[in-house]
N, C-alpha and C. Protein backbone atom coordinates (compact mmCIF):
# COMPACT_ATOMS: atom_id res chain seq x y z
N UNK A 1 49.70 242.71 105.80
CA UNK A 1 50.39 242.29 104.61
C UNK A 1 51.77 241.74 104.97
N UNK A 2 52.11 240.84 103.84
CA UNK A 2 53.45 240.53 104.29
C UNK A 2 54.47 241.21 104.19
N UNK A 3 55.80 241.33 104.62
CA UNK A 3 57.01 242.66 104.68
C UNK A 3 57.44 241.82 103.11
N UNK A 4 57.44 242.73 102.22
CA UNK A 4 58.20 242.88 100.96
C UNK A 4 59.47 242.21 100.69
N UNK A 5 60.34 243.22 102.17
CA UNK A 5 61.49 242.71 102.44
C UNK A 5 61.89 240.73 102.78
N UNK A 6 61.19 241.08 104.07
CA UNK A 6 61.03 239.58 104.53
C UNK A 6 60.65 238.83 102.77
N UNK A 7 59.55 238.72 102.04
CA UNK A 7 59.35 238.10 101.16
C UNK A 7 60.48 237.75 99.56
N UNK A 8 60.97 239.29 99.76
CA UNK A 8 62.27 239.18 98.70
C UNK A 8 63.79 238.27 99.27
N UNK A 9 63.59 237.95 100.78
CA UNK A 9 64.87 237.76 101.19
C UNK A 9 64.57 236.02 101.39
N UNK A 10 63.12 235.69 101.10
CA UNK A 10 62.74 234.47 100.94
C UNK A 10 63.08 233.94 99.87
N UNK A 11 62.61 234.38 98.61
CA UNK A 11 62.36 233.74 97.10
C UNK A 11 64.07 233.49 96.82
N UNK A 12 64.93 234.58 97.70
CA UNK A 12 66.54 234.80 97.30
C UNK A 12 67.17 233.89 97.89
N UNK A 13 66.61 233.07 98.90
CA UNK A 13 67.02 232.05 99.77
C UNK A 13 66.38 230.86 98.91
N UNK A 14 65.30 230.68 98.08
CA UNK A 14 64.83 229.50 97.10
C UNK A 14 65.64 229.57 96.29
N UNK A 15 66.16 230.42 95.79
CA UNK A 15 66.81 230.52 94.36
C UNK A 15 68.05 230.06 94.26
N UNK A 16 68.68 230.27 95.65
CA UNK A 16 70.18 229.87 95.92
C UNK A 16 70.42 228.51 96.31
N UNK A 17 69.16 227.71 96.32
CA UNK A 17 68.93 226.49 97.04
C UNK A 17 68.40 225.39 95.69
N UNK A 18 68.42 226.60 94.51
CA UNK A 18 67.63 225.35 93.48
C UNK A 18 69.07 226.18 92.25
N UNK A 19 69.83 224.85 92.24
CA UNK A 19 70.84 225.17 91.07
C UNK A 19 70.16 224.77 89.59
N UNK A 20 70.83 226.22 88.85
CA UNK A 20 69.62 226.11 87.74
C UNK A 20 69.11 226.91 87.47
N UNK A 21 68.53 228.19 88.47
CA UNK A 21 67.83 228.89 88.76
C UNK A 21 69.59 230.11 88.33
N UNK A 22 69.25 231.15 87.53
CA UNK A 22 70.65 231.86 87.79
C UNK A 22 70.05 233.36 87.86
N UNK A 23 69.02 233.86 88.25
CA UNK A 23 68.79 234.97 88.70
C UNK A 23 66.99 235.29 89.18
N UNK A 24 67.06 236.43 90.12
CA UNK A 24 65.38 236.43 90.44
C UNK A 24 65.17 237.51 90.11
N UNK A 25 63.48 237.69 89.71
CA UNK A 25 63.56 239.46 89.41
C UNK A 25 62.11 239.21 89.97
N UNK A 26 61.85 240.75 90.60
CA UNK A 26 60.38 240.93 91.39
C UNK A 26 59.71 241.80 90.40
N UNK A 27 58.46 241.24 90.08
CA UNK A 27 57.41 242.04 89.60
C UNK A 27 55.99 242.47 89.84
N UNK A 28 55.75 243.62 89.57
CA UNK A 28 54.03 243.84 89.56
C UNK A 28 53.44 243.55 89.03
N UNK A 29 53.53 243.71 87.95
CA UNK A 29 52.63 243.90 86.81
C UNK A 29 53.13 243.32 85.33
N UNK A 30 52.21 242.54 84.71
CA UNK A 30 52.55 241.92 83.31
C UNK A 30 53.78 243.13 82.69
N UNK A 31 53.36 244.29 82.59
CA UNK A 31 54.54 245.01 81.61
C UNK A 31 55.82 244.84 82.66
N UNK A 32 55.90 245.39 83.88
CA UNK A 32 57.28 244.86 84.63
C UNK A 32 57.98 243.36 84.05
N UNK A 33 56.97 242.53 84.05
CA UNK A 33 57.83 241.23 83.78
C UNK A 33 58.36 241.30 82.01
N UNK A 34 57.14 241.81 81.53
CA UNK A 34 57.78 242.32 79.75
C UNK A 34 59.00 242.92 79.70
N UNK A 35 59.29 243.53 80.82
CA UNK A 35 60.78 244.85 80.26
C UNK A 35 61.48 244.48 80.75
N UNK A 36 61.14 242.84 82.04
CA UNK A 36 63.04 242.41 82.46
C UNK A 36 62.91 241.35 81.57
N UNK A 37 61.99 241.03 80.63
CA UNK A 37 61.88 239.75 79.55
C UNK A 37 62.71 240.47 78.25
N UNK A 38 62.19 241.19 78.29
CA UNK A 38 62.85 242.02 76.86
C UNK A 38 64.49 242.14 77.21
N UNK A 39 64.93 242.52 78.35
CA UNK A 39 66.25 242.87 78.58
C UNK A 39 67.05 241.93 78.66
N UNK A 40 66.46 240.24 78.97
CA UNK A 40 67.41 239.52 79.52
C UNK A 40 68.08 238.81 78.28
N UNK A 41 68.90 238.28 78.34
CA UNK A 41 70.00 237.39 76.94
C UNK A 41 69.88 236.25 77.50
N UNK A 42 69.85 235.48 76.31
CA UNK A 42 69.29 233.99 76.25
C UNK A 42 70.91 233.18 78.03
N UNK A 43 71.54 233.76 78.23
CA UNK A 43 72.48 233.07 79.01
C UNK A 43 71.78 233.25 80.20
N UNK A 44 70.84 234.28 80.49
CA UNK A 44 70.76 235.10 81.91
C UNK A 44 69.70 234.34 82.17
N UNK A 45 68.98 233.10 81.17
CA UNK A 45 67.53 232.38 82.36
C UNK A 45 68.03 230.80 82.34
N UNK A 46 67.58 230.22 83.34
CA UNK A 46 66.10 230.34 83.75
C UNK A 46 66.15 231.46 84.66
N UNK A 47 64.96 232.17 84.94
CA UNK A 47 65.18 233.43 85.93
C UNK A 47 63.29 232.77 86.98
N UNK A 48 63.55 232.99 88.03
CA UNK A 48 62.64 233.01 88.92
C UNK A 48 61.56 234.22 88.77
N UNK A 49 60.81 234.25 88.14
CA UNK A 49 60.11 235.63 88.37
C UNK A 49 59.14 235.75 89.90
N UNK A 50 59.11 236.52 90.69
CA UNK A 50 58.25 236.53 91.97
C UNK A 50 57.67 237.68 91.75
N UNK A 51 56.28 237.56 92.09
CA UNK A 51 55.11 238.92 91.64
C UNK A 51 55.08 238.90 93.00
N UNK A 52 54.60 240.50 93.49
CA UNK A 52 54.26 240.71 95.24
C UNK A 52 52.84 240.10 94.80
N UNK A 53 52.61 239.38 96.56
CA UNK A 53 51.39 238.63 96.52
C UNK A 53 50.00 240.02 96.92
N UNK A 54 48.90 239.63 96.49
CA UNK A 54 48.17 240.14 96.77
C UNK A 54 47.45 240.20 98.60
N UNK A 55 46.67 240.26 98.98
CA UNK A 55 46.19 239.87 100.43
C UNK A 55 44.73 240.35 100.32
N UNK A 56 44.08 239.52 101.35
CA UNK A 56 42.69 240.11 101.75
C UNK A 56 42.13 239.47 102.95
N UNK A 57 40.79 240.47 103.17
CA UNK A 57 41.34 240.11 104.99
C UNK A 57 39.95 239.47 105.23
N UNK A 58 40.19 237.77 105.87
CA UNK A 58 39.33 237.04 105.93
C UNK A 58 38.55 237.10 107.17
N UNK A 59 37.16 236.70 107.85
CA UNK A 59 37.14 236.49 109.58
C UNK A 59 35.85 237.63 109.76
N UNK A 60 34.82 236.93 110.41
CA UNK A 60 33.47 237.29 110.73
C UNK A 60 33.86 238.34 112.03
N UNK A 61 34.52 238.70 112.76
CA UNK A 61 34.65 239.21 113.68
C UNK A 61 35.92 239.98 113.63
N UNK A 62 36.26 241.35 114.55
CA UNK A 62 37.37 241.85 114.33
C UNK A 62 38.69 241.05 114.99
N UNK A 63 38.17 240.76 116.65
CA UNK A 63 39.36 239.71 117.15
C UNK A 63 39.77 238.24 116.46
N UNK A 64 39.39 237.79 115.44
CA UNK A 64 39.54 236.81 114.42
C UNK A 64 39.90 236.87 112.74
N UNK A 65 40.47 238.37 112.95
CA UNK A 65 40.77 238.58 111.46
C UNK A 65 41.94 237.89 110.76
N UNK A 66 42.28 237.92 109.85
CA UNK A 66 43.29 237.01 109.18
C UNK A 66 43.58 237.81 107.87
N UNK A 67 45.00 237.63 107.07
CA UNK A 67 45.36 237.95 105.94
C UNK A 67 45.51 236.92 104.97
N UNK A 68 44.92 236.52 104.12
CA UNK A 68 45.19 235.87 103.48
C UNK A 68 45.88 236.02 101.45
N UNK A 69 47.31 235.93 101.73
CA UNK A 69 47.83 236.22 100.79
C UNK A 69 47.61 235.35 99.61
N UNK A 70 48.31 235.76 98.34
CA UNK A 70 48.28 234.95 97.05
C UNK A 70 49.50 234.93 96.53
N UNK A 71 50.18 233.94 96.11
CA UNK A 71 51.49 234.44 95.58
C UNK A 71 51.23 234.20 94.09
N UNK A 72 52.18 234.34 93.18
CA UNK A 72 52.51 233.63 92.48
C UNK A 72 54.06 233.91 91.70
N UNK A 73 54.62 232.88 91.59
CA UNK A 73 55.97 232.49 91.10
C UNK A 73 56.06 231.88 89.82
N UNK A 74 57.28 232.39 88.79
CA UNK A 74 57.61 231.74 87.74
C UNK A 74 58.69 231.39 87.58
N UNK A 75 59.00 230.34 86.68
CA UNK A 75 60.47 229.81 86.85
C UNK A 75 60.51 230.24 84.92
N UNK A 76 61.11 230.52 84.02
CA UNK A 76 61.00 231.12 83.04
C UNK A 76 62.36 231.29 82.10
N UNK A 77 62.17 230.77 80.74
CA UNK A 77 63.52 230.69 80.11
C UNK A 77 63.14 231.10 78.93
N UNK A 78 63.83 231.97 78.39
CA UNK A 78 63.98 232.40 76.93
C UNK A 78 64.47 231.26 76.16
N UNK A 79 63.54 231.45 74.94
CA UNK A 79 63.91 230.12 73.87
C UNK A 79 64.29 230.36 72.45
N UNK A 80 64.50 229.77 71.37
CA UNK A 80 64.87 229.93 70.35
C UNK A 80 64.02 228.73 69.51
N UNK A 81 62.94 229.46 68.47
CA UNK A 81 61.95 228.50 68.24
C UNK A 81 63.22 227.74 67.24
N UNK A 82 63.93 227.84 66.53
CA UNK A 82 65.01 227.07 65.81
C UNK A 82 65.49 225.99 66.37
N UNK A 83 65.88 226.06 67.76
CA UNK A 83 65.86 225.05 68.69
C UNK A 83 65.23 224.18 69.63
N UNK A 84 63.66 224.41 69.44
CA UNK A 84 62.98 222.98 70.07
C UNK A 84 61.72 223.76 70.46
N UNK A 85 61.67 225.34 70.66
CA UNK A 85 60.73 226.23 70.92
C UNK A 85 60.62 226.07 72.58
N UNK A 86 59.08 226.38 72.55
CA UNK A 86 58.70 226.37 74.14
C UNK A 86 58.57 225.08 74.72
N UNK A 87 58.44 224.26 73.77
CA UNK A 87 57.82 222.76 74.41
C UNK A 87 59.06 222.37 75.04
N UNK A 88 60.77 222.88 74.48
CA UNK A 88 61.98 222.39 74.86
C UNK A 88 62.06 222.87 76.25
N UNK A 89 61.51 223.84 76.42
CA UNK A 89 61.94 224.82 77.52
C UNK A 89 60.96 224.35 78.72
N UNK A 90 59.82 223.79 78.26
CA UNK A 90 59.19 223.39 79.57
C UNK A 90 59.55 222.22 80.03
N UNK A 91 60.21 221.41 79.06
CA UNK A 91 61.06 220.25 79.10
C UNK A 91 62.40 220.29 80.69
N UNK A 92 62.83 221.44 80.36
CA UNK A 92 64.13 221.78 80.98
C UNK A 92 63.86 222.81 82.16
N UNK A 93 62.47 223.17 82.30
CA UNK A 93 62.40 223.91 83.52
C UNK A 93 61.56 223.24 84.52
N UNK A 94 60.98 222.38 83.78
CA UNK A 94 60.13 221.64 84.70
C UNK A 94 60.58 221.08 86.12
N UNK A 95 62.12 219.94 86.09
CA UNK A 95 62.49 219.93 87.11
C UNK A 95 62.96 221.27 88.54
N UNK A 96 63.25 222.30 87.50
CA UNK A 96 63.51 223.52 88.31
C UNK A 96 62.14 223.70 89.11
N UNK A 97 61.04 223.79 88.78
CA UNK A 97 60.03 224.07 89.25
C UNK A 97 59.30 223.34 90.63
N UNK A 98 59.59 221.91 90.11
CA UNK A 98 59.80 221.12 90.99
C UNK A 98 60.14 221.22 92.38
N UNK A 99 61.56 221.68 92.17
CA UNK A 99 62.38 221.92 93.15
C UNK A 99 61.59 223.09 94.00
N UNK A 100 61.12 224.36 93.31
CA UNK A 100 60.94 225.08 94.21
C UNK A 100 59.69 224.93 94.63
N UNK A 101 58.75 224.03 94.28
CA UNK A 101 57.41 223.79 94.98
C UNK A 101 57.88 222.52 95.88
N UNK A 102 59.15 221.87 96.12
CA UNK A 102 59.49 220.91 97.38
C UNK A 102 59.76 221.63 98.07
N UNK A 103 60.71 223.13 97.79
CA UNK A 103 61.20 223.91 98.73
C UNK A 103 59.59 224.42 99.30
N UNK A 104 58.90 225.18 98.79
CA UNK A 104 57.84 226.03 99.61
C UNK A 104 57.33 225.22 100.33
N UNK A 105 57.03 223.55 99.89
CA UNK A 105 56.20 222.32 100.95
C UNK A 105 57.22 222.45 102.33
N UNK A 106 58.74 222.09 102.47
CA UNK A 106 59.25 221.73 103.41
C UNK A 106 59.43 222.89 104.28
N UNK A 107 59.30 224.21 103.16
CA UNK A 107 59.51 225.58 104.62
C UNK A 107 58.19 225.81 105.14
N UNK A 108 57.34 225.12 104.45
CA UNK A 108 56.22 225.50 105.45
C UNK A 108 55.94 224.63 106.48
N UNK A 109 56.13 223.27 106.16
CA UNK A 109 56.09 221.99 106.96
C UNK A 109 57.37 222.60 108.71
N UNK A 110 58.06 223.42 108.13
CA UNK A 110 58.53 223.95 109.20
C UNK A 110 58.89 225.00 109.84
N UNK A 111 57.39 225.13 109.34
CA UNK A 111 56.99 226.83 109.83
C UNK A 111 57.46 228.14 109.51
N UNK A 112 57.63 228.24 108.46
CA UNK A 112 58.07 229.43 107.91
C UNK A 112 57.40 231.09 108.27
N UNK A 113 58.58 231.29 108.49
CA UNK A 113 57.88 232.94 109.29
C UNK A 113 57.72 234.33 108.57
N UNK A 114 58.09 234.17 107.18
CA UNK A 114 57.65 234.35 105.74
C UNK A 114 55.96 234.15 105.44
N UNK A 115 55.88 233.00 105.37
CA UNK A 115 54.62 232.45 104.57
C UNK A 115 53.46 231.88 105.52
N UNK A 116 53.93 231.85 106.87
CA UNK A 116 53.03 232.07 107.94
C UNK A 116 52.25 229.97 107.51
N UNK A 117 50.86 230.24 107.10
CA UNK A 117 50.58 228.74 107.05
C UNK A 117 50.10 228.86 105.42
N UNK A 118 50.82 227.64 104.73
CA UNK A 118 50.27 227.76 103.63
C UNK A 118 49.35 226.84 103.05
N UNK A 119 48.49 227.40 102.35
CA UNK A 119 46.96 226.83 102.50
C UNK A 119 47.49 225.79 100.91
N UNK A 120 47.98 224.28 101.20
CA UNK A 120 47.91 223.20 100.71
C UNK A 120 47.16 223.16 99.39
N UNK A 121 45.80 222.96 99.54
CA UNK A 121 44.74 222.83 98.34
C UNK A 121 44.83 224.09 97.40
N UNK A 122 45.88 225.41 97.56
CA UNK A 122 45.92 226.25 96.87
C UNK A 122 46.83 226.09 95.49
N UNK A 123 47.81 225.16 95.99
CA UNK A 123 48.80 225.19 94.87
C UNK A 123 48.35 224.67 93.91
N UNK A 124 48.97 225.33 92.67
CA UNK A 124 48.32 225.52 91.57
C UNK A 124 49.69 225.60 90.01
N UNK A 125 49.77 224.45 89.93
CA UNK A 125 51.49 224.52 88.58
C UNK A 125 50.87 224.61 87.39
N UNK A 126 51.24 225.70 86.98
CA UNK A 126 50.26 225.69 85.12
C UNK A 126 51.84 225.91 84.18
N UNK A 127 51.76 225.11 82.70
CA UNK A 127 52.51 225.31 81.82
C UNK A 127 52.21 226.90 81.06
N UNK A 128 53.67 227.34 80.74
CA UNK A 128 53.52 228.70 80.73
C UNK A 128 54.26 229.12 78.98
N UNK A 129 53.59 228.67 78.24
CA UNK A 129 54.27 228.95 76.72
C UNK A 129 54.33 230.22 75.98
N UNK A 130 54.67 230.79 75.75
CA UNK A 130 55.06 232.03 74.40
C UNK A 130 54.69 233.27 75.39
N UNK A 131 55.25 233.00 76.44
CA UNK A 131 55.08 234.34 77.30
C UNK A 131 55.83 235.11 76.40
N UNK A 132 55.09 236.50 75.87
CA UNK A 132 55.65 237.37 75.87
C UNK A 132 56.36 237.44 74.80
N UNK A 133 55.85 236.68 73.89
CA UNK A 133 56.90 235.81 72.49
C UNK A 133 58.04 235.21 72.48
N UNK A 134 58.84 235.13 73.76
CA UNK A 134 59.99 234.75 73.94
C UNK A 134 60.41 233.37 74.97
N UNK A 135 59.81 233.47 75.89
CA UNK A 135 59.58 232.31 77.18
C UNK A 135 58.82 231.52 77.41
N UNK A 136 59.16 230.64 78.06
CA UNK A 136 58.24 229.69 78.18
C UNK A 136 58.66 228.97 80.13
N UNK A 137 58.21 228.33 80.18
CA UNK A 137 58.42 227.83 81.74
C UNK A 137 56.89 227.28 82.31
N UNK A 138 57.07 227.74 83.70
CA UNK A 138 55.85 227.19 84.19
C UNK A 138 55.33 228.50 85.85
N UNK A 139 54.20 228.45 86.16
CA UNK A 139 54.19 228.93 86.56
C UNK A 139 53.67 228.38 88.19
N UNK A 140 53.60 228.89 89.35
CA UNK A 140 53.32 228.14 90.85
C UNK A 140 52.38 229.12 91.39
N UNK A 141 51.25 228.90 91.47
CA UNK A 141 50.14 229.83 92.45
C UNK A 141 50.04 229.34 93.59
N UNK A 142 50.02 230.12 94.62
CA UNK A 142 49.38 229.55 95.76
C UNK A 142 48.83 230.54 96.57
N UNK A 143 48.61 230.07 97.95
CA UNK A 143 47.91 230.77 99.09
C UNK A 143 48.14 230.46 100.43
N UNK A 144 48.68 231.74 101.27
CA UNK A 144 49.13 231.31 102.63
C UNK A 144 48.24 232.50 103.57
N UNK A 145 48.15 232.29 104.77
CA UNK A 145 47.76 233.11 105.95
C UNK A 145 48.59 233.31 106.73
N UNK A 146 48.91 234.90 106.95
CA UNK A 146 50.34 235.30 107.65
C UNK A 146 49.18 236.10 109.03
């Protein structure tokens, strides 16, 4: 599996690299991301959400085994349906998102010792509306082998 650490000290190094982005929070599980959604004030997003990736272990033989992780990342902003709703917000996070799926292409393009090799045909950008009744954004799946 990948080190936690190593992985939190990654997403904190994307975040500081994509202005825009004004805080990250790590989650497990849908209710984790509900209770830093519920807590945050409309000033405190867009917020990066990073879920720990999952893993599973690929390879017909034991000397050929492999991990193959899953991530997935959100870029995520509280909205005010009075003001334009979610459609505004995917409007305005979209370029953020952007940014951090150029960042994951170029750290892997140079070898990132984080994300090991990341498997290209995995990425996956879905629009992300009424999360949670409050947010909206977008979300980044992918898949690497560490």
């Amino acid at each position: 599996m990948v080190s936690l650490q190593d992985y939190e000290a990654y997403w904190e190094g994307v975040a500081r690299r994509v202005p825009g982005i004004r805080q990250t929070a790590y989650v497990t599980v849908d209710q984790d991301m509900s209770k830093r959604i519920g807590a945050l004030g409309r000033d405190e997003s867009p917020v990066l959400f990073v879920v720990v990736p999952s893993a599973g272990t690929e390879g017909r033989v034991v000397d050929a085994l492999y991990e193959r992780h899953v991530g997935i990342v959100f870029v995520m902003a509280k909205y005010d349906a009075q003001r334009g709703g979610s459609y505004a917000i995917l409007k305005e996070t979209q370029p953020l998102m952007e940014q951090v799926k150029a960042l994951l292409l170029a750290d892997s393009a140079m070898g990132c010792p984080v994300l090991g090799e990341l498997d290209l045909n995995s990425l996956s950008t879905l629009p992300e509306s009424d999360s949670f009744g409050m947010m909206a954004g977008w979300s980044l799946g992918f898949s690497f082998i560490k």
